[in-house]
C-alpha atoms as a PDB file:
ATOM      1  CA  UNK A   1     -16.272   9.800  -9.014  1.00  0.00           C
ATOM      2  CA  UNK A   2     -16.483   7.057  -6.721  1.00  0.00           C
ATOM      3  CA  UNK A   3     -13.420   6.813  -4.955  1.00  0.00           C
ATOM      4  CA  UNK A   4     -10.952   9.725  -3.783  1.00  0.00           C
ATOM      5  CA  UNK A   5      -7.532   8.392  -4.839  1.00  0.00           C
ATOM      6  CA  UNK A   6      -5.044   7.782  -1.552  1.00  0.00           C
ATOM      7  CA  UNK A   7      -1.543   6.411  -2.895  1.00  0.00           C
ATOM      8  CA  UNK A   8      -0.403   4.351  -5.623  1.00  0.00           C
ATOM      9  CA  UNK A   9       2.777   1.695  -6.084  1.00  0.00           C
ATOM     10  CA  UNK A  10       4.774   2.449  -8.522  1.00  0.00           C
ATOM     11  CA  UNK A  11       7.658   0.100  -8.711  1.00  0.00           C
ATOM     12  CA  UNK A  12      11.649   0.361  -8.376  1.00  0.00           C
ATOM     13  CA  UNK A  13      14.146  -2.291  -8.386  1.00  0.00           C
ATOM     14  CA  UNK A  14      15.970  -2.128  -4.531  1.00  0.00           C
ATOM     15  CA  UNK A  15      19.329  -3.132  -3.940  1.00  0.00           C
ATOM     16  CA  UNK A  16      21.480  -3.728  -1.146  1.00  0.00           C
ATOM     17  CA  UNK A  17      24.509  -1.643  -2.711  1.00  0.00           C
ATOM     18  CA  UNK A  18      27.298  -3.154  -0.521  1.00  0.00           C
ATOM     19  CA  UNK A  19      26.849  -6.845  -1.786  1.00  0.00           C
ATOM     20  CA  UNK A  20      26.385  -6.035  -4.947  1.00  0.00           C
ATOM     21  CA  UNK A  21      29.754  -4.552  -4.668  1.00  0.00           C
ATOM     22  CA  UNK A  22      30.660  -7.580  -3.338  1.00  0.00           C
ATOM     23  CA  UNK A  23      29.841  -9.578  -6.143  1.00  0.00           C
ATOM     24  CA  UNK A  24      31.833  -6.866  -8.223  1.00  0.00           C
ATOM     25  CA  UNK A  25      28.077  -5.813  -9.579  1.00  0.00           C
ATOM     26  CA  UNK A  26      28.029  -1.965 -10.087  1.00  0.00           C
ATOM     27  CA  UNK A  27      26.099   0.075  -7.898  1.00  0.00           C
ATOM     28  CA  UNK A  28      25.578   2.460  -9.877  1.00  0.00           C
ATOM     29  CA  UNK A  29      21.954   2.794 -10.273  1.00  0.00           C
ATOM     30  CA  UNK A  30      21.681   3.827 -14.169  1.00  0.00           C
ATOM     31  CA  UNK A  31      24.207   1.392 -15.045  1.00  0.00           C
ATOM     32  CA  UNK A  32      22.453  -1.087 -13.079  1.00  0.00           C
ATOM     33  CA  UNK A  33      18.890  -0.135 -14.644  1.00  0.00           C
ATOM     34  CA  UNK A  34      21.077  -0.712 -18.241  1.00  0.00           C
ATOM     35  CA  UNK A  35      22.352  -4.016 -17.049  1.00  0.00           C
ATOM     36  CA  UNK A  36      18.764  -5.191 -16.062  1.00  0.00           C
ATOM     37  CA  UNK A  37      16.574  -3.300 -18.956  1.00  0.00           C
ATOM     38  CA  UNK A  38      14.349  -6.439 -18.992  1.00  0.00           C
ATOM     39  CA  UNK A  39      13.522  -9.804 -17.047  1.00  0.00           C
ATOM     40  CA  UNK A  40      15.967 -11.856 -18.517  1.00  0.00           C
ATOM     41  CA  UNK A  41      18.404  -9.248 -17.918  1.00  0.00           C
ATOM     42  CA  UNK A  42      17.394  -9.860 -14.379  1.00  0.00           C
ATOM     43  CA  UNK A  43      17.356 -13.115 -13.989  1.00  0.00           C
ATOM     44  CA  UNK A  44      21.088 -13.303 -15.623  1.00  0.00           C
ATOM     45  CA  UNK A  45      21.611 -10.775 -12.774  1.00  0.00           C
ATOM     46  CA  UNK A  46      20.486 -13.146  -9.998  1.00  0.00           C
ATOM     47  CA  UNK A  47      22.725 -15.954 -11.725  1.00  0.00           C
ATOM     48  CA  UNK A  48      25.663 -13.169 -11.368  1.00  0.00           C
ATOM     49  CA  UNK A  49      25.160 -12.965  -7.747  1.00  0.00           C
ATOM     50  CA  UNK A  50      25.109 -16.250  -6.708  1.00  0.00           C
ATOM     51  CA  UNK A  51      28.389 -17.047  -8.363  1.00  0.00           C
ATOM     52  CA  UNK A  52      30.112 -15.552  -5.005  1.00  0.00           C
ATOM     53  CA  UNK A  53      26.454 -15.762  -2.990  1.00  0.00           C
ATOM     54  CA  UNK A  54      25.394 -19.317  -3.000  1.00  0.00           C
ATOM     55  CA  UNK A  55      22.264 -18.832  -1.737  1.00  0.00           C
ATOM     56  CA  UNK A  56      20.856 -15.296  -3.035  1.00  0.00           C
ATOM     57  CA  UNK A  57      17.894 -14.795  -4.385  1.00  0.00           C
ATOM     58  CA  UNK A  58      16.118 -12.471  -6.427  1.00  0.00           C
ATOM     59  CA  UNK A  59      12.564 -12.704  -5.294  1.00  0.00           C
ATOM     60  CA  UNK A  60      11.211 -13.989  -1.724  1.00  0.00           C
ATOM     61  CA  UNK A  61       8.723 -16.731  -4.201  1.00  0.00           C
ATOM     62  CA  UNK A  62       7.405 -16.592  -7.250  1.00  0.00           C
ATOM     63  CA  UNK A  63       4.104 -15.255  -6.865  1.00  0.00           C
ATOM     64  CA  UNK A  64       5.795 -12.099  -6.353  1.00  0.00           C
ATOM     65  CA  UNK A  65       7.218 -12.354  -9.563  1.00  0.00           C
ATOM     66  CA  UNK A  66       3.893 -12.551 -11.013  1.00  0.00           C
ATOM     67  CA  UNK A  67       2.821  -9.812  -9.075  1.00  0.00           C
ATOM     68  CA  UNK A  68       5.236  -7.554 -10.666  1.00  0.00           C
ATOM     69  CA  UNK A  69       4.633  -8.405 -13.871  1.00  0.00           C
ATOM     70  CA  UNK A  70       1.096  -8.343 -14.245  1.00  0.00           C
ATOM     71  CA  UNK A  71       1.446  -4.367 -12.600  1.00  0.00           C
ATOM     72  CA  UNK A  72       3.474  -4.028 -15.876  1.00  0.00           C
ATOM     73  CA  UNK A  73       0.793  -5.000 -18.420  1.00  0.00           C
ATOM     74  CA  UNK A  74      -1.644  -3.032 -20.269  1.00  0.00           C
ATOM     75  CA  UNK A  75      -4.768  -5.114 -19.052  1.00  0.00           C
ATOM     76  CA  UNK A  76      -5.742  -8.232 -16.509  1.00  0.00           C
ATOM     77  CA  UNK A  77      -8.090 -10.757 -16.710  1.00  0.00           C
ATOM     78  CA  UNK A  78     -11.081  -9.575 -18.400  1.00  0.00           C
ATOM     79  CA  UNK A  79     -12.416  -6.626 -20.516  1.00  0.00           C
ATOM     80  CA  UNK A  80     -14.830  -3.749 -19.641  1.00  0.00           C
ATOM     81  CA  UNK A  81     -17.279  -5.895 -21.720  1.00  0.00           C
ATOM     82  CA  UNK A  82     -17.395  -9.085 -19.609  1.00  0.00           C
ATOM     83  CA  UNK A  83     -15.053 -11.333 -21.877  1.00  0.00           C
ATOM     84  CA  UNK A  84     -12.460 -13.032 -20.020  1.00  0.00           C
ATOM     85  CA  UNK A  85      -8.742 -12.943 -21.025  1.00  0.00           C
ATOM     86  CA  UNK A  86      -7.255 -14.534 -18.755  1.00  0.00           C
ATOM     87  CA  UNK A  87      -5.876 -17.639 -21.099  1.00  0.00           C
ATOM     88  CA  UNK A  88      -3.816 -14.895 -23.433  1.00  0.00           C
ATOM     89  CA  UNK A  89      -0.494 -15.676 -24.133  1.00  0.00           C
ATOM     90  CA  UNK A  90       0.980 -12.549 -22.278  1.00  0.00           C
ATOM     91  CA  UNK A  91      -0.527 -14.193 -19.077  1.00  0.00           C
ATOM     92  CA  UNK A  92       1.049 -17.340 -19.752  1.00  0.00           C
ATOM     93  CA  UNK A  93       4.248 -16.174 -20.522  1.00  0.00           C
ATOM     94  CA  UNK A  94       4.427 -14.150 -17.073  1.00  0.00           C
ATOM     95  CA  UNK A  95       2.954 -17.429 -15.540  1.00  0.00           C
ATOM     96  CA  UNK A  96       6.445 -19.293 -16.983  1.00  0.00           C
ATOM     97  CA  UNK A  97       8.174 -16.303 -16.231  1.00  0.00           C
ATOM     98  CA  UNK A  98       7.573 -16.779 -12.542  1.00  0.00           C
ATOM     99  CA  UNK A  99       8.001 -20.835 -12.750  1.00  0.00           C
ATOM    100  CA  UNK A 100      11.636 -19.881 -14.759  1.00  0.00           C
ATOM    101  CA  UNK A 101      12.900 -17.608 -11.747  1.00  0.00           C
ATOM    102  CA  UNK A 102      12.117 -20.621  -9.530  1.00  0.00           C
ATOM    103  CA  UNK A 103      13.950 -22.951 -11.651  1.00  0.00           C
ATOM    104  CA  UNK A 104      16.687 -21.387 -11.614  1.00  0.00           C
ATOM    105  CA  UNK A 105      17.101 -21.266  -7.598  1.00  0.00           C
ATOM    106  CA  UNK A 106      16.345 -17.831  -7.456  1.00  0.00           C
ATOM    107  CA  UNK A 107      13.393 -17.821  -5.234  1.00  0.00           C
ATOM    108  CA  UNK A 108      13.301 -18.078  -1.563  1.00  0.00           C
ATOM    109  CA  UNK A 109      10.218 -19.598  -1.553  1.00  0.00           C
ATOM    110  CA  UNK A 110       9.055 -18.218   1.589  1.00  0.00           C
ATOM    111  CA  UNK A 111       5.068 -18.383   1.675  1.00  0.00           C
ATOM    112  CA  UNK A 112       3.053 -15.437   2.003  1.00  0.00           C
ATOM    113  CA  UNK A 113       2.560 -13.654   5.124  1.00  0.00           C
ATOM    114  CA  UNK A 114       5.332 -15.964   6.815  1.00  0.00           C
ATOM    115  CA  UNK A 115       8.303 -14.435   9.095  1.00  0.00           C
ATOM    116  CA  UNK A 116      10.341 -15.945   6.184  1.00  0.00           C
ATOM    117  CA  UNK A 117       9.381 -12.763   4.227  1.00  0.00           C
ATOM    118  CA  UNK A 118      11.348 -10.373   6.480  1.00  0.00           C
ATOM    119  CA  UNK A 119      14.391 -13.653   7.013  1.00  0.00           C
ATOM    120  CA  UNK A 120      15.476 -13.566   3.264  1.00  0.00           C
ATOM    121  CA  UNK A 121      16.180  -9.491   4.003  1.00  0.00           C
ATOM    122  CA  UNK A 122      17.643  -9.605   7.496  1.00  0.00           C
ATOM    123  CA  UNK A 123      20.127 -12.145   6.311  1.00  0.00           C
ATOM    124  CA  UNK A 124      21.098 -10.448   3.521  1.00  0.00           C
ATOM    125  CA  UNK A 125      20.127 -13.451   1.167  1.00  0.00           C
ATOM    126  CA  UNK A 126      17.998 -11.684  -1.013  1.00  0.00           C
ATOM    127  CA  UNK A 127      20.023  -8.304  -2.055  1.00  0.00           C
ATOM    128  CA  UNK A 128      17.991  -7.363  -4.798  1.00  0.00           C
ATOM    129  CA  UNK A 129      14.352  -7.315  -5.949  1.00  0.00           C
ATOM    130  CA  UNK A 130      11.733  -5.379  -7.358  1.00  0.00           C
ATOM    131  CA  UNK A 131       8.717  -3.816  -5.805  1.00  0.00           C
ATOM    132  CA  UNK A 132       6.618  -1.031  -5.279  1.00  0.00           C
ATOM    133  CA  UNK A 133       7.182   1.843  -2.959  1.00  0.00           C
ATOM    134  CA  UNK A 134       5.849   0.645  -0.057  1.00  0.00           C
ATOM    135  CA  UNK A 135       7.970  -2.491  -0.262  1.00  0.00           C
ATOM    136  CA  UNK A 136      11.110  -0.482   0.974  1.00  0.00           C
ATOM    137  CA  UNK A 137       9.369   0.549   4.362  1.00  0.00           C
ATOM    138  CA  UNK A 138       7.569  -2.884   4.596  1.00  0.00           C
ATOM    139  CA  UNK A 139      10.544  -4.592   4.669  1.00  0.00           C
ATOM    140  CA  UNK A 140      14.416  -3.624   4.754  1.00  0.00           C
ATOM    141  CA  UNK A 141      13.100  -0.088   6.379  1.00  0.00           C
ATOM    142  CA  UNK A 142      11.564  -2.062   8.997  1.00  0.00           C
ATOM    143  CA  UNK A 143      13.328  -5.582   9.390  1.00  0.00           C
ATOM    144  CA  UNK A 144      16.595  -4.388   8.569  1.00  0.00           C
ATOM    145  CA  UNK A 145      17.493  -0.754  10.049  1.00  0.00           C
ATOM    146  CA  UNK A 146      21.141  -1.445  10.528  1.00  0.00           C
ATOM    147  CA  UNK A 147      21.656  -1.715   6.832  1.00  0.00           C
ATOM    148  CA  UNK A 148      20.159   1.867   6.347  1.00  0.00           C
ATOM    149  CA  UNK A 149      22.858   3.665   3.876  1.00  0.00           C
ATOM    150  CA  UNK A 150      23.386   0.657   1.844  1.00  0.00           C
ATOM    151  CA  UNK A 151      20.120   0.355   0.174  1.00  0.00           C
ATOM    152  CA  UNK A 152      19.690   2.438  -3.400  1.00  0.00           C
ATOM    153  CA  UNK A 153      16.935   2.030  -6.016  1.00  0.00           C
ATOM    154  CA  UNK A 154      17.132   1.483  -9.995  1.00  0.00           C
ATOM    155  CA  UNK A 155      14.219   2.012 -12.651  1.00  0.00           C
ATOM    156  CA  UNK A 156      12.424  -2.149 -12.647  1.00  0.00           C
ATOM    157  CA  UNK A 157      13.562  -4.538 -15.226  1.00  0.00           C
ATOM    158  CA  UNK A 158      10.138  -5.042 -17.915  1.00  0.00           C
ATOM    159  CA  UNK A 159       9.311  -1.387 -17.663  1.00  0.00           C
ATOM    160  CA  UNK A 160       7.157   0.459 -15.651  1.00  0.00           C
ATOM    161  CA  UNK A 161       4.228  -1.098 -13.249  1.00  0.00           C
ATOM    162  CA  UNK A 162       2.309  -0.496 -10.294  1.00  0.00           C
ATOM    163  CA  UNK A 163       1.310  -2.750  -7.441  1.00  0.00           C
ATOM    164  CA  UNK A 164      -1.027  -1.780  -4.755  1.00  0.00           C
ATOM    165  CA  UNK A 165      -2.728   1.528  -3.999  1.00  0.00           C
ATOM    166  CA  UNK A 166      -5.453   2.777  -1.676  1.00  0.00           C
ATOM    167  CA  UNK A 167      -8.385   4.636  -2.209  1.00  0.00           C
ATOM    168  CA  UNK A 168     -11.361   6.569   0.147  1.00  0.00           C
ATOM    169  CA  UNK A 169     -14.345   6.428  -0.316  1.00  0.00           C
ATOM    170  CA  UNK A 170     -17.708   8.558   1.541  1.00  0.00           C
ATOM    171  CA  UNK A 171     -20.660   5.551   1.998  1.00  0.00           C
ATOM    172  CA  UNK A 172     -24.240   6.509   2.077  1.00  0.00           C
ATOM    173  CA  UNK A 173     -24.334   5.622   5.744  1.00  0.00           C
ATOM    174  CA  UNK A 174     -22.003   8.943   6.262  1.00  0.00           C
ATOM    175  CA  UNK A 175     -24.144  11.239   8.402  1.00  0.00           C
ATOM    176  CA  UNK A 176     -22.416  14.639   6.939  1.00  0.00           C
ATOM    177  CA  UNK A 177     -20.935  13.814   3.536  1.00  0.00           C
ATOM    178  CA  UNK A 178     -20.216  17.432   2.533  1.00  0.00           C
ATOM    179  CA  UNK A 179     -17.399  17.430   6.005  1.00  0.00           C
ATOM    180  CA  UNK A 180     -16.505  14.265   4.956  1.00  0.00           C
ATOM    181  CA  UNK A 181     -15.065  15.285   1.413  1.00  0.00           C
ATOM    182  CA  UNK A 182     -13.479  18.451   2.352  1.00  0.00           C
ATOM    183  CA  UNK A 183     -11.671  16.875   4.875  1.00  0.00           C
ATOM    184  CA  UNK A 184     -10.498  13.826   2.768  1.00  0.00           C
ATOM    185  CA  UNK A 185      -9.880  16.777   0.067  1.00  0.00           C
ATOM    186  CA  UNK A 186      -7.610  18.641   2.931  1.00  0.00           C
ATOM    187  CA  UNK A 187      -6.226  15.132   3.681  1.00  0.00           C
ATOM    188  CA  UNK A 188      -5.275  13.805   0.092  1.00  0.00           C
ATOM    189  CA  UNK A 189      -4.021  17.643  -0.841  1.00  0.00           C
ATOM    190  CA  UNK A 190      -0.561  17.118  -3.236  1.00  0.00           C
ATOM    191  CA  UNK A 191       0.793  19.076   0.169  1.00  0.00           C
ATOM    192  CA  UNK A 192      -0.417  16.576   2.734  1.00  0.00           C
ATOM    193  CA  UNK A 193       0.541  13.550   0.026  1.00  0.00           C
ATOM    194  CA  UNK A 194       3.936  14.910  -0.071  1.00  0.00           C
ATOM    195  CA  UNK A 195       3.786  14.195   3.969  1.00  0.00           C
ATOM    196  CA  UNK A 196       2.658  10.985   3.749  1.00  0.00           C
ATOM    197  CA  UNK A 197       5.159   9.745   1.673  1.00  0.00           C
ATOM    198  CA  UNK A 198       8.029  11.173   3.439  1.00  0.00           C
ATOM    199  CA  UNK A 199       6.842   9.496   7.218  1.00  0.00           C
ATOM    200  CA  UNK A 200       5.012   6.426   5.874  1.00  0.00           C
ATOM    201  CA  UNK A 201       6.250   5.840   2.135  1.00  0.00           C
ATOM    202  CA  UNK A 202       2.940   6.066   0.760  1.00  0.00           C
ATOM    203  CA  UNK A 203       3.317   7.327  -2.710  1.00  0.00           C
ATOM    204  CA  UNK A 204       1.274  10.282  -3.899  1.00  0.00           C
ATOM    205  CA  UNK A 205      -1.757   9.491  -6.928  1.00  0.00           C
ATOM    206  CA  UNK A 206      -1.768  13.521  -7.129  1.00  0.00           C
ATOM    207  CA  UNK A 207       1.134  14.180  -9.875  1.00  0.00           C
ATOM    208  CA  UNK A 208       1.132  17.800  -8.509  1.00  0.00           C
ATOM    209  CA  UNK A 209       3.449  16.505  -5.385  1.00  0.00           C
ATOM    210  CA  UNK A 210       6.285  14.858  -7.769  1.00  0.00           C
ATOM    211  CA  UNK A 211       7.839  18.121  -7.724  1.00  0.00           C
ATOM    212  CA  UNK A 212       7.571  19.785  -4.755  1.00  0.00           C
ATOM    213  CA  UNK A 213      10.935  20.623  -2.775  1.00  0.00           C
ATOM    214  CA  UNK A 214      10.120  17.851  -0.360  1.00  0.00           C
ATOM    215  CA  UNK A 215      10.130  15.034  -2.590  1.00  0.00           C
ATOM    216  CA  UNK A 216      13.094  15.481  -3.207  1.00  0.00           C
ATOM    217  CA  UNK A 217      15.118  15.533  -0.859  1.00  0.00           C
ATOM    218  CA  UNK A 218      17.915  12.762   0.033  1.00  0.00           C
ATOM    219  CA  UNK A 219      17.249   9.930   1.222  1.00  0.00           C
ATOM    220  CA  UNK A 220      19.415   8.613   4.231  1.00  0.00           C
ATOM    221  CA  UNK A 221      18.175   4.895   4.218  1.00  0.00           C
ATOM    222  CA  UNK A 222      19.176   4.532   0.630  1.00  0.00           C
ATOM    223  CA  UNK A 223      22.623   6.400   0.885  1.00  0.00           C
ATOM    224  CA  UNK A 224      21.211   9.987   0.153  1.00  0.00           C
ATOM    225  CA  UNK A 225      19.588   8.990  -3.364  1.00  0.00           C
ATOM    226  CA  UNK A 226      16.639  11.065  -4.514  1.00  0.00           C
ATOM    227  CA  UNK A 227      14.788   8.009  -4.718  1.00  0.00           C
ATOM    228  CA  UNK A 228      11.806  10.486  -6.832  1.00  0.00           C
ATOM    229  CA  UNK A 229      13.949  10.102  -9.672  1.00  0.00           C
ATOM    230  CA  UNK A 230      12.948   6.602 -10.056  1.00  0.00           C
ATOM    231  CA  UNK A 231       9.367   6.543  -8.747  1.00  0.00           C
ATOM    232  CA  UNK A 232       8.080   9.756  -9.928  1.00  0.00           C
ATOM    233  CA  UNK A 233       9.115   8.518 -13.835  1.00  0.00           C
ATOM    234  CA  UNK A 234       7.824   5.197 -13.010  1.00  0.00           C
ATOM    235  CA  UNK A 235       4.582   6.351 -11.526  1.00  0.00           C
ATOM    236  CA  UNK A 236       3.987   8.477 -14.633  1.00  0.00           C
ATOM    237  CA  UNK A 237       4.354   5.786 -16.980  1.00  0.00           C
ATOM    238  CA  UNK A 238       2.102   3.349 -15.433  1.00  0.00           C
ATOM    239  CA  UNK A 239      -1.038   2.076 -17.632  1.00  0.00           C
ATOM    240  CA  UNK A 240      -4.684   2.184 -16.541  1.00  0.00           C
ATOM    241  CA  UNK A 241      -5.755  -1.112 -16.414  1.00  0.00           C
ATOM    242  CA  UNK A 242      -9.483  -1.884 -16.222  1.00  0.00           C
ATOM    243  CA  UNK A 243     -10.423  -4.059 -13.174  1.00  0.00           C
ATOM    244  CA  UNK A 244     -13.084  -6.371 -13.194  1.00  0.00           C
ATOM    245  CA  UNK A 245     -15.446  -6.867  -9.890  1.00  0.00           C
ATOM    246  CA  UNK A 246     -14.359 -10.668 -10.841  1.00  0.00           C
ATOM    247  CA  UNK A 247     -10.633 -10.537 -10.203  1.00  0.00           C
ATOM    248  CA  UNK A 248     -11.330 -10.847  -6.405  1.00  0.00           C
ATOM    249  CA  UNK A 249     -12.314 -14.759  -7.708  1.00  0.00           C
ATOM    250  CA  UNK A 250      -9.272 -14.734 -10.983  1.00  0.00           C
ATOM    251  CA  UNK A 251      -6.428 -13.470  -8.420  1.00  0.00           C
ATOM    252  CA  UNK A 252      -6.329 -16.455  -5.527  1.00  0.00           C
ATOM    253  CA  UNK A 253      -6.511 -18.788  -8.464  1.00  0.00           C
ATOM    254  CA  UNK A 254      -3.553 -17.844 -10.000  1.00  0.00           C
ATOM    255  CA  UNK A 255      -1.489 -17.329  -6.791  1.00  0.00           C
ATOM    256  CA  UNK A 256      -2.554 -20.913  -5.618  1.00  0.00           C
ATOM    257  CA  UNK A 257      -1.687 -22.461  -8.511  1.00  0.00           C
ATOM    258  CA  UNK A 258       1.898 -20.403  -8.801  1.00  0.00           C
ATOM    259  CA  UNK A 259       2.455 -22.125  -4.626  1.00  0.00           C
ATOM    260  CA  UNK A 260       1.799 -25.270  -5.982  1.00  0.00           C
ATOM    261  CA  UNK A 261       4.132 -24.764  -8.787  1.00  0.00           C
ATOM    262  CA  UNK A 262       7.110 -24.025  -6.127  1.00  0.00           C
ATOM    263  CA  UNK A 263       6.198 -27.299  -4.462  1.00  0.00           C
ATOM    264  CA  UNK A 264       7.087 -28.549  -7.347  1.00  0.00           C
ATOM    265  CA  UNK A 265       3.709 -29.187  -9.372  1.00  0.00           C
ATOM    266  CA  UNK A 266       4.236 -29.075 -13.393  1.00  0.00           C
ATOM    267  CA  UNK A 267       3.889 -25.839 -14.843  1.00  0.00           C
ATOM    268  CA  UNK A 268       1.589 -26.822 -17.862  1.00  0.00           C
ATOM    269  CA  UNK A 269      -0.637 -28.836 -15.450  1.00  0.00           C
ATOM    270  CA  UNK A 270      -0.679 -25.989 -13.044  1.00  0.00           C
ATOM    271  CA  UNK A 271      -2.079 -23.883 -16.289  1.00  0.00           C
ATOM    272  CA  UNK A 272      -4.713 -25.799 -16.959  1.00  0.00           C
ATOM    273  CA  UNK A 273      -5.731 -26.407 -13.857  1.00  0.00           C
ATOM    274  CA  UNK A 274      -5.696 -22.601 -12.948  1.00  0.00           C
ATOM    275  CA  UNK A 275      -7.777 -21.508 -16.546  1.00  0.00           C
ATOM    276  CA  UNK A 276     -10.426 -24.793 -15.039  1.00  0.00           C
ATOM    277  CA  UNK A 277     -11.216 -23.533 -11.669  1.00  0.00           C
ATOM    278  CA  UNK A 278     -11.333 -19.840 -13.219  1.00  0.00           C
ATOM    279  CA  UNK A 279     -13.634 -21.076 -16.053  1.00  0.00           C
ATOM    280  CA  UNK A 280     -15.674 -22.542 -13.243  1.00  0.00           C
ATOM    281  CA  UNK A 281     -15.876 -20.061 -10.610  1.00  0.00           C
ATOM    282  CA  UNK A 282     -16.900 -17.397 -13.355  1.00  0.00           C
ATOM    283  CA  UNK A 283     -19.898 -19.493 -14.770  1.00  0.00           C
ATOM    284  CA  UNK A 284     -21.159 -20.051 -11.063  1.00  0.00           C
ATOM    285  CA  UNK A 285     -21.072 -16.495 -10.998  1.00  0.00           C
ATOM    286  CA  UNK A 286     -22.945 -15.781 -14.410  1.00  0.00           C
ATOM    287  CA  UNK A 287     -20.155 -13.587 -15.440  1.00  0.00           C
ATOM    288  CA  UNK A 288     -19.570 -15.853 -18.376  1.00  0.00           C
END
C-alpha cells in the first residue's frame, strides 16, 4: 500500500431542472438518464435545447468532453508493460467525439481556469453537463447559489466514469509514521468520509459509507433528490484503470491539441500532431 485512498469522482449528469422545463425537456431524472443513455443521445439533447435556447451549451469546451470520456474507459494511454496505446481507435473516437460537440455549437469554449468557467453557469447558458461529484460544489454550488432547488442529477450518458480523486500518503521524512496512519485511518474512516462529503462534496473511496443514513439524506440544492442514488451506482461501476508515471507527459498533449482544435485547427492534423509530440516526448524519456 502506498497511498491511503481520500475521495474519488464518480460522475452524474447535472441539470438545471427549470430550463429544461422550459425547453419542454422532462425533468424527470430516470426519464432523462433514458433519453440520454449514450453520447449521441446527448448531443441530440443539447440540439433539443437550443431550439428555444440559442446559445446553450452542453459542455464549458471540449476538453472537458474528453475528460469525461476517457474516466469512462477501461484503460489510458499505456499498459502496465510499458507499450503505449495511446493511437487506439477508442482514443480517437473520443478525440472526434469532443471535436463533434464543438461542431455542433455546443461548447462554450471557455479556456481552462478562466472566469468564463463559472459565466456559462451563472447565466444559465449551459443547463446541463456531465461531471464528477465535485463539479456540483465547484461550480453551480458556488457561482450560482440562487438557483439552489433547481439543480437535480441523472446517471451520465456513455456509462459510468470517474474523474479526479485524492489520495494520502506518509513520506519517509515523517518523524512518527505509526501517529501518522492512525490518524489518516481515523480521518478517512467510512464515518468521517460520510462527513466530508456532506460539507465539502468529496465523495467517499470507502464503499462502506454508500449506505449509511447520512448519505442519504435530501438534498436541498438539487430540489431534495438523494443525489446517492446516482453516485453511489456510478461509483461502484467505475473500472480500474492502470496509470502510467508517463501520463503526466500524454495528458497536456492531448488537452493542447483538443484547444487548438476549438480555435479551429483540423481535427486529423490535430491527431497527428498530438500522437508526434507524444511519440517524442516518450523516447526522450526512454519509456519507449
Amino acid at each position: 500500500m502506498i497511498a491511503f485512498p481520500m475521495d474519488t469522482g464518480p460522475t452524474g449528469l447535472f441539470y438545471r431542472a427549470d430550463l429544461l422545463q422550459e425547453a419542454g425537456i422532462t425533468t424527470d431524472p430516470k426519464e432523462l438518464a433514458a433519453r440520454a443513455p449514450d453520447w449521441d443521445g446527448f448531443i441530440a439533447l443539447g440540439k433539443e435545447l437550443r431550439k428555444s435556447q440559442q446559445r446553450a451549451v452542453i459542455c464549458p469546451n471540449i476538453r472537458h468532453i474528453w475528460s469525461i470520456r476517457l474516466g469512462q474507459l477501461g484503460s489510458k494511454f499505456m499498459t502496465q508493460d510499458g507499450r503505449y496505446t495511446g493511437a487506439r481507435d477508442e482514443l480517437r473516437e473520443a478525440f472526434e467525439l469532443a471535436y463533434r460537440i464543438g461542431r455542433e455549437g455546443l461548447s462554450a469554449g471557455a479556456p481552462e481556469g478562466s472566469p468564463d468557467l463559472y459565466g456559462v453557469i451563472t447565466s444559465g447558458r449551459q443547463p446541463i453537463g456531465i461531471g464528477a461529484v465535485w463539479w456540483g460544489l465547484a461550480y453551480p454550488e458556488s457561482a450560482a447559489p440562487k438557483t439552489g432547488g433547481t439543480w437535480r442529477v441523472a446517471d451520465p450518458p456513455g456509462g459510468s466514469g470517474n474523474v479526479g480523486g485524492s489520495f494520502l500518503a506518509i513520506t519517509k521524512y515523517s518523524k512518527n509514521p505509526e501517529a501518522a496512519y492512525k490518524f489518516i485511518t481515523w480521518l478517512q474512516s467510512p464515518e468521517n468520509q460520510v462527513k466530508a462529503f456532506t460539507e465539502m462534496s468529496l465523495f467517499p473511496s470507502s464503499p462502506r459509507s454508500f449506505t449509511r443514513p447520512e448519505m442519504r439524506e435530501p438534498r436541498p440544492f438539487y430540489g431534495g433528490q438523494r443525489t446517492i442514488e446516482v453516485f453511489g451506482p456510478s461509483a461502484r461501476q467505475v473500472r480500474t484503470v492502470y496509470k502510467s508515471p508517463y501520463d503526466r507527459l500524454m495528458d497536456p498533449v492531448f488537452a493542447a491539441e483538443l484547444a487548438n482544435v476549438e480555435s479551429g485547427k483540423n481535427v486529423d492534423k490535430a491527431w497527428r500532431d498530438a500522437q508526434h509530440t507524444i511519440e517524442r516526448e516518450l523516447t526522450r524519456e526512454g519509456a519507449i
